[in-house]
N, C-alpha and C. Protein backbone atom coordinates (compact mmCIF):
# COMPACT_ATOMS: atom_id res chain seq x y z
N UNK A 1 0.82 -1.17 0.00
CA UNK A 1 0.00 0.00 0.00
C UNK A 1 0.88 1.25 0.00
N UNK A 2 2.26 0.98 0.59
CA UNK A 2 2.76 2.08 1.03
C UNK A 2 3.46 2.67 -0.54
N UNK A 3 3.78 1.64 -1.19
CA UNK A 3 4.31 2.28 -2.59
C UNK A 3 3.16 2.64 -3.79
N UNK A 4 1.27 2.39 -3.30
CA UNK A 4 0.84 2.67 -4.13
C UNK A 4 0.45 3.92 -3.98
N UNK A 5 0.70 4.25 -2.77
CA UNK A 5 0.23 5.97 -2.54
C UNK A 5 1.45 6.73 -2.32
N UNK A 6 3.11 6.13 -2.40
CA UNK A 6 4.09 6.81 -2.48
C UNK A 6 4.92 7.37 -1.22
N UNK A 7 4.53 6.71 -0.22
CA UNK A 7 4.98 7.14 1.20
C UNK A 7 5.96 6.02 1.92
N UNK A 8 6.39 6.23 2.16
CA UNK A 8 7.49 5.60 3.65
C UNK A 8 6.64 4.30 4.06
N UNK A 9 6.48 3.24 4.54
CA UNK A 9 5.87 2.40 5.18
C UNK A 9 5.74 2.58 6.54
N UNK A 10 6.78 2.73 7.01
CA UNK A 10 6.84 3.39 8.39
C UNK A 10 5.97 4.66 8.95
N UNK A 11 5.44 5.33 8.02
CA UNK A 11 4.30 6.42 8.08
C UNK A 11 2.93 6.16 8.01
N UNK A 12 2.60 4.89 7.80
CA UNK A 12 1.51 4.17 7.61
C UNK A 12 0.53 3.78 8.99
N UNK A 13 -0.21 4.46 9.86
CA UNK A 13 -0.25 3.78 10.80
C UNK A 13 -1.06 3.12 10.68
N UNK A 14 -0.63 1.55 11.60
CA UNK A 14 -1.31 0.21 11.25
C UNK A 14 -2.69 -0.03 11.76
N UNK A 15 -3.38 1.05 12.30
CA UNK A 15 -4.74 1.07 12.51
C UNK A 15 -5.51 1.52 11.43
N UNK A 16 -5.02 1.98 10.43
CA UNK A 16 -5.29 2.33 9.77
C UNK A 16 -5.51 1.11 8.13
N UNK A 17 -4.73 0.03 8.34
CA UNK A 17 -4.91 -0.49 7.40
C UNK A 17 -5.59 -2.16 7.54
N UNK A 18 -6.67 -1.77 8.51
CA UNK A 18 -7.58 -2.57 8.76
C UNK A 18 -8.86 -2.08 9.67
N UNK A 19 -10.29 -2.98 8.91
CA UNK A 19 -11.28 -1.98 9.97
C UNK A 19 -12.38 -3.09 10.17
N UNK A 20 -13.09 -2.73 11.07
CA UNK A 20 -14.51 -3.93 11.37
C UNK A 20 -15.85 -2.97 11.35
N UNK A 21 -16.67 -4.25 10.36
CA UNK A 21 -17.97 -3.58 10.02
C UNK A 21 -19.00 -4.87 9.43
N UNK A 22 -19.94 -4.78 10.41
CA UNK A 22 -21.11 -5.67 10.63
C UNK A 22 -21.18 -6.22 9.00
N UNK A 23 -21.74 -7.23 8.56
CA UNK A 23 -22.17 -7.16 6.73
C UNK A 23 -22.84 -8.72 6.47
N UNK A 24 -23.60 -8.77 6.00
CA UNK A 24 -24.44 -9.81 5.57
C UNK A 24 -24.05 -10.27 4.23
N UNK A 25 -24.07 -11.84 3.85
CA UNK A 25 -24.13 -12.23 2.48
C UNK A 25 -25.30 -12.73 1.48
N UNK A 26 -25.50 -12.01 0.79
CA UNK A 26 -26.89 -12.10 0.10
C UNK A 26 -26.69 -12.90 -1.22
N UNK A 27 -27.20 -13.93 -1.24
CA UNK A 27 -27.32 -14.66 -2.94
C UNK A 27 -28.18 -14.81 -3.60
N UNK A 28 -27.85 -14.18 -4.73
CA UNK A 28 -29.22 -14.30 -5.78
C UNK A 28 -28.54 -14.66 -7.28
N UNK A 29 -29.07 -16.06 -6.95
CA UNK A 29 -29.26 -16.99 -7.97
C UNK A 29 -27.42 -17.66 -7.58
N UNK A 30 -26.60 -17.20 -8.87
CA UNK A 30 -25.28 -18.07 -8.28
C UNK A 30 -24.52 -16.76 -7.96
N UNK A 31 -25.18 -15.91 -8.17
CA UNK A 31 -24.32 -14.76 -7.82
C UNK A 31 -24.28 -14.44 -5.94
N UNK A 32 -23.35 -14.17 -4.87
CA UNK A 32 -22.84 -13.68 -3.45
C UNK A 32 -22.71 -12.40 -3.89
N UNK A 33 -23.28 -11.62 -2.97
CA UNK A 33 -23.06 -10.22 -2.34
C UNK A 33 -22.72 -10.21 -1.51
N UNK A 34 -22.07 -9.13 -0.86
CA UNK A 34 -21.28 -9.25 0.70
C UNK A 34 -22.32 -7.39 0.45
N UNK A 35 -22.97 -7.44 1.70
CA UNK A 35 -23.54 -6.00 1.84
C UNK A 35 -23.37 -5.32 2.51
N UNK A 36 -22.86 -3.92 2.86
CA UNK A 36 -22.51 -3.87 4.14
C UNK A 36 -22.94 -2.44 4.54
N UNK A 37 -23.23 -1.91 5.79
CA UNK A 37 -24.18 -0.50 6.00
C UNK A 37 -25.67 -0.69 5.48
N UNK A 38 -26.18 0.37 4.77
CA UNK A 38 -26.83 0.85 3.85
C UNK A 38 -26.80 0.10 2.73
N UNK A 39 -27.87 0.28 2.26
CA UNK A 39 -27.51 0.13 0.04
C UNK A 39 -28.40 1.09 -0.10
N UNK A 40 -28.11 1.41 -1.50
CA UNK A 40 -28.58 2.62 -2.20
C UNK A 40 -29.41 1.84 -3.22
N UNK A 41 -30.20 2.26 -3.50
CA UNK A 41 -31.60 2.28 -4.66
C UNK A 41 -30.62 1.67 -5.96
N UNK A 42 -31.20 0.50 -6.15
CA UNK A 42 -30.23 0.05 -7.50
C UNK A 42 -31.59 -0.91 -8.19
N UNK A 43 -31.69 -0.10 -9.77
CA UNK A 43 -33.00 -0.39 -10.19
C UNK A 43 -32.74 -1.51 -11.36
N UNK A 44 -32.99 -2.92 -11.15
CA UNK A 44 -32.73 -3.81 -12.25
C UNK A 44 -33.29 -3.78 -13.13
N UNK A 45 -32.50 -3.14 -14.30
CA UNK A 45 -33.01 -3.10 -15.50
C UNK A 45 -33.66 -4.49 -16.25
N UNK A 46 -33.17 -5.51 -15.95
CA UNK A 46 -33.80 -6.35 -16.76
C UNK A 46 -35.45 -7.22 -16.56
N UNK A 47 -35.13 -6.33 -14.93
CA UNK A 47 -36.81 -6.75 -14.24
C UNK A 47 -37.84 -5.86 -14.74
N UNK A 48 -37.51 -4.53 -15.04
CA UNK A 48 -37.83 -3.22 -15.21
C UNK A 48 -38.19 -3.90 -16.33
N UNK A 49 -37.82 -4.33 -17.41
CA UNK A 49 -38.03 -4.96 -19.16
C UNK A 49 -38.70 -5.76 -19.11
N UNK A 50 -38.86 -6.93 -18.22
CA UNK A 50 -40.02 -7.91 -17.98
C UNK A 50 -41.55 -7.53 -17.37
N UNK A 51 -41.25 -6.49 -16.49
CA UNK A 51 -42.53 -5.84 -16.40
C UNK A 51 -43.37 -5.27 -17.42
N UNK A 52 -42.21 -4.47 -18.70
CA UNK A 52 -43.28 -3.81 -19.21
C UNK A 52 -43.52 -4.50 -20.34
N UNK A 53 -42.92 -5.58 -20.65
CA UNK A 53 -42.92 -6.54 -21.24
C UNK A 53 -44.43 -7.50 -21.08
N UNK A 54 -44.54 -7.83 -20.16
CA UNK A 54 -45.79 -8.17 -19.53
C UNK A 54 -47.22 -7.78 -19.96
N UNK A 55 -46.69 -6.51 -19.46
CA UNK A 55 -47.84 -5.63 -19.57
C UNK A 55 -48.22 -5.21 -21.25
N UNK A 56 -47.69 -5.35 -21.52
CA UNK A 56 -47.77 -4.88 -23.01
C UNK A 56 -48.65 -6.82 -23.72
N UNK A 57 -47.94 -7.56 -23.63
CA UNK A 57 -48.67 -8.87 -23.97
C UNK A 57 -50.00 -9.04 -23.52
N UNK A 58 -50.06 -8.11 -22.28
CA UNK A 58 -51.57 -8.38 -21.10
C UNK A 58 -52.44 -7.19 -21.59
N UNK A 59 -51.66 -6.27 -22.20
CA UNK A 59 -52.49 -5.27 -23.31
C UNK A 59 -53.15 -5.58 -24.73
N UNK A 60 -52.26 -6.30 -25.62
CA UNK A 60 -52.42 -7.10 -27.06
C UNK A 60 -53.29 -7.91 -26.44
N UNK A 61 -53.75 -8.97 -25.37
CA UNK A 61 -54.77 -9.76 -25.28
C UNK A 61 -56.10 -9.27 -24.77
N UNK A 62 -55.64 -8.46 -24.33
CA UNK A 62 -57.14 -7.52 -23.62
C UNK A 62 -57.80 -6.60 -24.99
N UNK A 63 -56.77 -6.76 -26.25
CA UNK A 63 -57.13 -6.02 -27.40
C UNK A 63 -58.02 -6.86 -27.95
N UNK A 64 -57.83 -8.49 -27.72
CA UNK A 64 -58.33 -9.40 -28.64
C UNK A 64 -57.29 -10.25 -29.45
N UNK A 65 -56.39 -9.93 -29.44
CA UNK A 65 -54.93 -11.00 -29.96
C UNK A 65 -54.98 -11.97 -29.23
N UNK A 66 -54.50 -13.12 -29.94
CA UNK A 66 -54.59 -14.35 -29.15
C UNK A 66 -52.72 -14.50 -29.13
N UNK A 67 -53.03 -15.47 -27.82
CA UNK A 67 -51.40 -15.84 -27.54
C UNK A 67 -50.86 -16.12 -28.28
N UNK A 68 -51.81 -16.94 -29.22
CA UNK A 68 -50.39 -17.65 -30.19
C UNK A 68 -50.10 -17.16 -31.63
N UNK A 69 -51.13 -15.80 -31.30
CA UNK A 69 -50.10 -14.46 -32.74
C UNK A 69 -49.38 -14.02 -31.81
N UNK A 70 -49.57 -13.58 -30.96
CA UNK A 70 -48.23 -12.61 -29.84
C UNK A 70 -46.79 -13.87 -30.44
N UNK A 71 -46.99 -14.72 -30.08
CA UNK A 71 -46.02 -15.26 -29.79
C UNK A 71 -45.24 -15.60 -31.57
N UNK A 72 -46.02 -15.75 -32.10
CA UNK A 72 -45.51 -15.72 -33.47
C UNK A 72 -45.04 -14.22 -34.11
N UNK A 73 -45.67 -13.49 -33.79
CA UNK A 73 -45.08 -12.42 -33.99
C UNK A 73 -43.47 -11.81 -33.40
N UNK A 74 -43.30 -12.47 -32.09
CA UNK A 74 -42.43 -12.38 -31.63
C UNK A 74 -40.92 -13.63 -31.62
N UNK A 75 -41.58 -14.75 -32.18
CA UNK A 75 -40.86 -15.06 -33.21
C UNK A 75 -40.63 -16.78 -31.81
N UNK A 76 -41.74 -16.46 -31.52
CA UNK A 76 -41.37 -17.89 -30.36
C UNK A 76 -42.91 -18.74 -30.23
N UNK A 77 -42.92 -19.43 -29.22
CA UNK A 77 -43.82 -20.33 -28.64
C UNK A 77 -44.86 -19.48 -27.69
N UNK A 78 -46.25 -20.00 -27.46
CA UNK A 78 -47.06 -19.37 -26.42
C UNK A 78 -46.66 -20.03 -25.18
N UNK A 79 -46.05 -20.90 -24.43
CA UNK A 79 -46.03 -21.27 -22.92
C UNK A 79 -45.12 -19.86 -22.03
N UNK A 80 -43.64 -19.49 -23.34
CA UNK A 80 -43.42 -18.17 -22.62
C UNK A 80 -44.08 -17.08 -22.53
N UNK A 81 -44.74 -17.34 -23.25
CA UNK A 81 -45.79 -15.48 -23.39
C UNK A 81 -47.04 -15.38 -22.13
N UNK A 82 -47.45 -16.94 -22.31
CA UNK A 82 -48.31 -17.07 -20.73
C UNK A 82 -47.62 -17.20 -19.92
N UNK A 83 -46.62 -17.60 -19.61
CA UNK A 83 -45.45 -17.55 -18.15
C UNK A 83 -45.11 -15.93 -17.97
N UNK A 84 -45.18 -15.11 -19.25
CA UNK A 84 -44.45 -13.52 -18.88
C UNK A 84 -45.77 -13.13 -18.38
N UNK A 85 -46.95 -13.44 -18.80
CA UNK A 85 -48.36 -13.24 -18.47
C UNK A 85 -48.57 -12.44 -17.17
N UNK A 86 -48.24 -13.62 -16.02
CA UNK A 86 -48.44 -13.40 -14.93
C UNK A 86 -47.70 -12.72 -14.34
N UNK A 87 -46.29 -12.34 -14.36
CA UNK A 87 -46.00 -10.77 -14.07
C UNK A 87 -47.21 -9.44 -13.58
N UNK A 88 -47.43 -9.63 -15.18
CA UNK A 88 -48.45 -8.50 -14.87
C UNK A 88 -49.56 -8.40 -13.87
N UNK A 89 -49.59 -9.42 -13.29
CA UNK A 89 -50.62 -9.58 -12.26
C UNK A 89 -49.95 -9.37 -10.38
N UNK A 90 -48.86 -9.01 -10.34
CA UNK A 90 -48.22 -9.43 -8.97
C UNK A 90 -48.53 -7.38 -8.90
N UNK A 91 -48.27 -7.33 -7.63
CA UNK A 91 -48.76 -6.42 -6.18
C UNK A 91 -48.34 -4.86 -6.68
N UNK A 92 -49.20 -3.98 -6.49
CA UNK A 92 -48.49 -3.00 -7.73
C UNK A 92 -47.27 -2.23 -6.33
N UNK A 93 -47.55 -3.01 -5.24
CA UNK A 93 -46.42 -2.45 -4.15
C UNK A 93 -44.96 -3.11 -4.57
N UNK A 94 -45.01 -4.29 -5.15
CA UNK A 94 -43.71 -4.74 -5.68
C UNK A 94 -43.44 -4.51 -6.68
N UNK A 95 -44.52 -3.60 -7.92
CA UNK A 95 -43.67 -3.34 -8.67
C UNK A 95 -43.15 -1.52 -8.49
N UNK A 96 -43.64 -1.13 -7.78
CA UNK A 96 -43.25 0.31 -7.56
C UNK A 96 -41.77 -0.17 -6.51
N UNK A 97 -41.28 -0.94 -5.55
CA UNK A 97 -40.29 -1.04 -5.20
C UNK A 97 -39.52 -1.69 -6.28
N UNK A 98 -39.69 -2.20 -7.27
CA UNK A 98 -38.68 -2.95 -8.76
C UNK A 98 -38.43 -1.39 -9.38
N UNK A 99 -39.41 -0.61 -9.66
CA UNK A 99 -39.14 0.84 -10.34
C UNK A 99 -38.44 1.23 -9.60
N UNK A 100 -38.52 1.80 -8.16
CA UNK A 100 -37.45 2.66 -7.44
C UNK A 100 -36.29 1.75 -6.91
N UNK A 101 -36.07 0.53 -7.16
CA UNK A 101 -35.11 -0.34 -7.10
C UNK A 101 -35.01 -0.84 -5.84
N UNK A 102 -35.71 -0.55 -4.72
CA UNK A 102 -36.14 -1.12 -3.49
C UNK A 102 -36.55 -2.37 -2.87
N UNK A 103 -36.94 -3.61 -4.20
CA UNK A 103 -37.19 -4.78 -3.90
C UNK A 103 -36.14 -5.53 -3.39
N UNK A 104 -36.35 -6.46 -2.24
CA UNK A 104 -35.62 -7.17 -1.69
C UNK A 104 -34.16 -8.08 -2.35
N UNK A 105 -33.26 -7.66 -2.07
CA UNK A 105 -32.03 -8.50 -2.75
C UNK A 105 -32.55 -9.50 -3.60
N UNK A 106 -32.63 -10.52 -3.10
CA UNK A 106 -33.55 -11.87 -3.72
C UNK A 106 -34.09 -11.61 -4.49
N UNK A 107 -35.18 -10.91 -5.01
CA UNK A 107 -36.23 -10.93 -5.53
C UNK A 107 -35.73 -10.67 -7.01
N UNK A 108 -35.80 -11.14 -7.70
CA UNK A 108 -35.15 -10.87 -9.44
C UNK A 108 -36.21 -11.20 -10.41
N UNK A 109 -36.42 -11.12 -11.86
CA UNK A 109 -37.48 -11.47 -12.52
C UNK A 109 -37.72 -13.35 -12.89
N UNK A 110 -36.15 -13.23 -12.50
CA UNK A 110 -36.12 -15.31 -12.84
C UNK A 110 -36.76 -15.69 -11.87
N UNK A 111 -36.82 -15.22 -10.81
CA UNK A 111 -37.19 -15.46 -9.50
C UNK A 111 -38.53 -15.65 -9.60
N UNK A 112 -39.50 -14.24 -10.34
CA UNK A 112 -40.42 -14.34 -10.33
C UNK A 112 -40.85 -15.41 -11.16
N UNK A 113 -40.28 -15.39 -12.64
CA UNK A 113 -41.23 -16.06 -12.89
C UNK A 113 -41.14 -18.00 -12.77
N UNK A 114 -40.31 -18.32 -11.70
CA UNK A 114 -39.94 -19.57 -11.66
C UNK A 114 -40.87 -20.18 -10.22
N UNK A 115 -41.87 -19.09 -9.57
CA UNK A 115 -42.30 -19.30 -8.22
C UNK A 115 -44.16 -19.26 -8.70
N UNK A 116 -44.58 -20.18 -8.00
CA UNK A 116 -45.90 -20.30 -7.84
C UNK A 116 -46.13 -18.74 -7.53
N UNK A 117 -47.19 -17.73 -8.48
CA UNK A 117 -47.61 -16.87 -7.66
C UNK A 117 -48.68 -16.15 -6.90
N UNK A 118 -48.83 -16.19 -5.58
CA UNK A 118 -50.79 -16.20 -4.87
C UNK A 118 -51.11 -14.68 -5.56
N UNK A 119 -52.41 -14.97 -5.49
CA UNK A 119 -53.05 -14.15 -6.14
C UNK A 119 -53.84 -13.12 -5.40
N UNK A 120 -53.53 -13.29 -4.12
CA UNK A 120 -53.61 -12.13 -3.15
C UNK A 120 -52.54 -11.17 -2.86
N UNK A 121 -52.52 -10.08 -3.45
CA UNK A 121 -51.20 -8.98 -3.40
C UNK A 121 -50.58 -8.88 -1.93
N UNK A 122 -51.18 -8.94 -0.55
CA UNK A 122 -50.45 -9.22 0.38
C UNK A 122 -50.00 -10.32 0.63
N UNK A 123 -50.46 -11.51 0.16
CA UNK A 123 -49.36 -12.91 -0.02
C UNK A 123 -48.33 -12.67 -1.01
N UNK A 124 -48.54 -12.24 -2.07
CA UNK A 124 -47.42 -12.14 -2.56
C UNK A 124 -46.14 -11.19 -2.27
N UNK A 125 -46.50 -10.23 -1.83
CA UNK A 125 -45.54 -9.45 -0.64
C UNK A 125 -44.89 -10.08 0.40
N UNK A 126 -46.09 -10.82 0.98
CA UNK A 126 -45.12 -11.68 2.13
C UNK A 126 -44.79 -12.81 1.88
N UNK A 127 -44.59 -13.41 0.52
CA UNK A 127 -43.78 -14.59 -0.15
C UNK A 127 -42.31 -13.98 -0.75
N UNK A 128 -42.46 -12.67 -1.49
CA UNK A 128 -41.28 -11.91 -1.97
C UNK A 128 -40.51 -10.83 -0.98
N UNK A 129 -40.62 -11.02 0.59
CA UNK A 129 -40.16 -10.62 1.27
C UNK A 129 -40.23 -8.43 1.50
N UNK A 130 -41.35 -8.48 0.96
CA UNK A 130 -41.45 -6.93 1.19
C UNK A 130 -42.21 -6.13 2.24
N UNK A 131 -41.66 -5.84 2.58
CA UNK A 131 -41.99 -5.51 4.48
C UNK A 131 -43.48 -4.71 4.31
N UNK A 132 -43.97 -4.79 5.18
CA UNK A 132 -45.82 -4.03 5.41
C UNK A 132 -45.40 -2.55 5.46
N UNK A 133 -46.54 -2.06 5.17
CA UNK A 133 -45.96 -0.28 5.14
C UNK A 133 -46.53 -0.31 6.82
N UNK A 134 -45.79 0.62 7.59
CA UNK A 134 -46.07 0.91 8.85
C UNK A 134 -47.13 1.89 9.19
C-alpha cells in the first residue's frame, strides 16, 4: 500500500490499514453479495423490461390478440408469453419497489417467474419478502 500511494511504510499507521464492520451475504441466484451499512436504490433493468414486457402482452390480449399471434409475432412459442403473463398480475407495491429499485435482494425477474404466484397482493408481498408499510 505504502508504494501505491508513495509514502514511507513506516508512516503508515497500522490502525489504519484494517477496519470492522457488521455485513451480511446475500445470494441471488449463483451470484454472493457481501452488503454492508446501507444500500442505495439500484433499479434492475432487466426486471424493469419484464414488467413492461408483460404488460404490453396483457395489453395485445385484452385487445383481442390471441397468444399464439403474440407469440408468433415475436418469433417464439405461447407457454413463454403465458409464463411472462403473470408478471403482470403481482402487487403493484412490488412493482413500484422494482421501479425505485427497493425490492428485496432476492427478488429478481427469474425469480419471479420460476415461483408459484398467490393471487392475493399481500401474499405475494409476504412470499417476496417486502416488508408491510407501517
Amino acid at each position: 500500500m505504502a508504494d501505491a500511494i508513495g509514502v514511507e511504510p513506516s508512516l503508515i499507521d497500522p490502525n489504519s490499514l484494517t477496519f470492522t464492520a457488521p455485513f451480511t451475504i446475500k445470494r441471488r441466484g449463483i451470484e454472493a453479495k457481501i452488503v454492508c451499512g446501507t444500500t442505495s436504490a439500484n433499479v434492475d433493468e432487466v426486471f424493469v423490461r419484464g414488467l413492461a414486457q408483460s404488460h404490453h402482452y396483457l395489453q395485445r390480449v385484452r385487445s383481442g390478440e390471441l397468444v399464439s399471434d403474440i407469440a408468433r409475432s415475436n418469433g417464439g412459442t405461447e407457454p413463454p408469453i403465458r409464463h411472462r403473463l403473470k408478471v403482470a398480475f403481482i402487487s403493484p407495491r412490488i412493482v413500484e419497489a422494482v421501479l425505485e429499485g427497493r425490492q428485496p435482494f432476492d427478488l429478481t425477474l427469474e425469480r419471479l417467474l420460476r415461483t408459484p404466484i398467490p393471487h392475493d397482493w399481500a401474499d405475494q408481498e409476504r412470499l417476496f419478502g417486502l416488508k408491510t408499510p407501517s
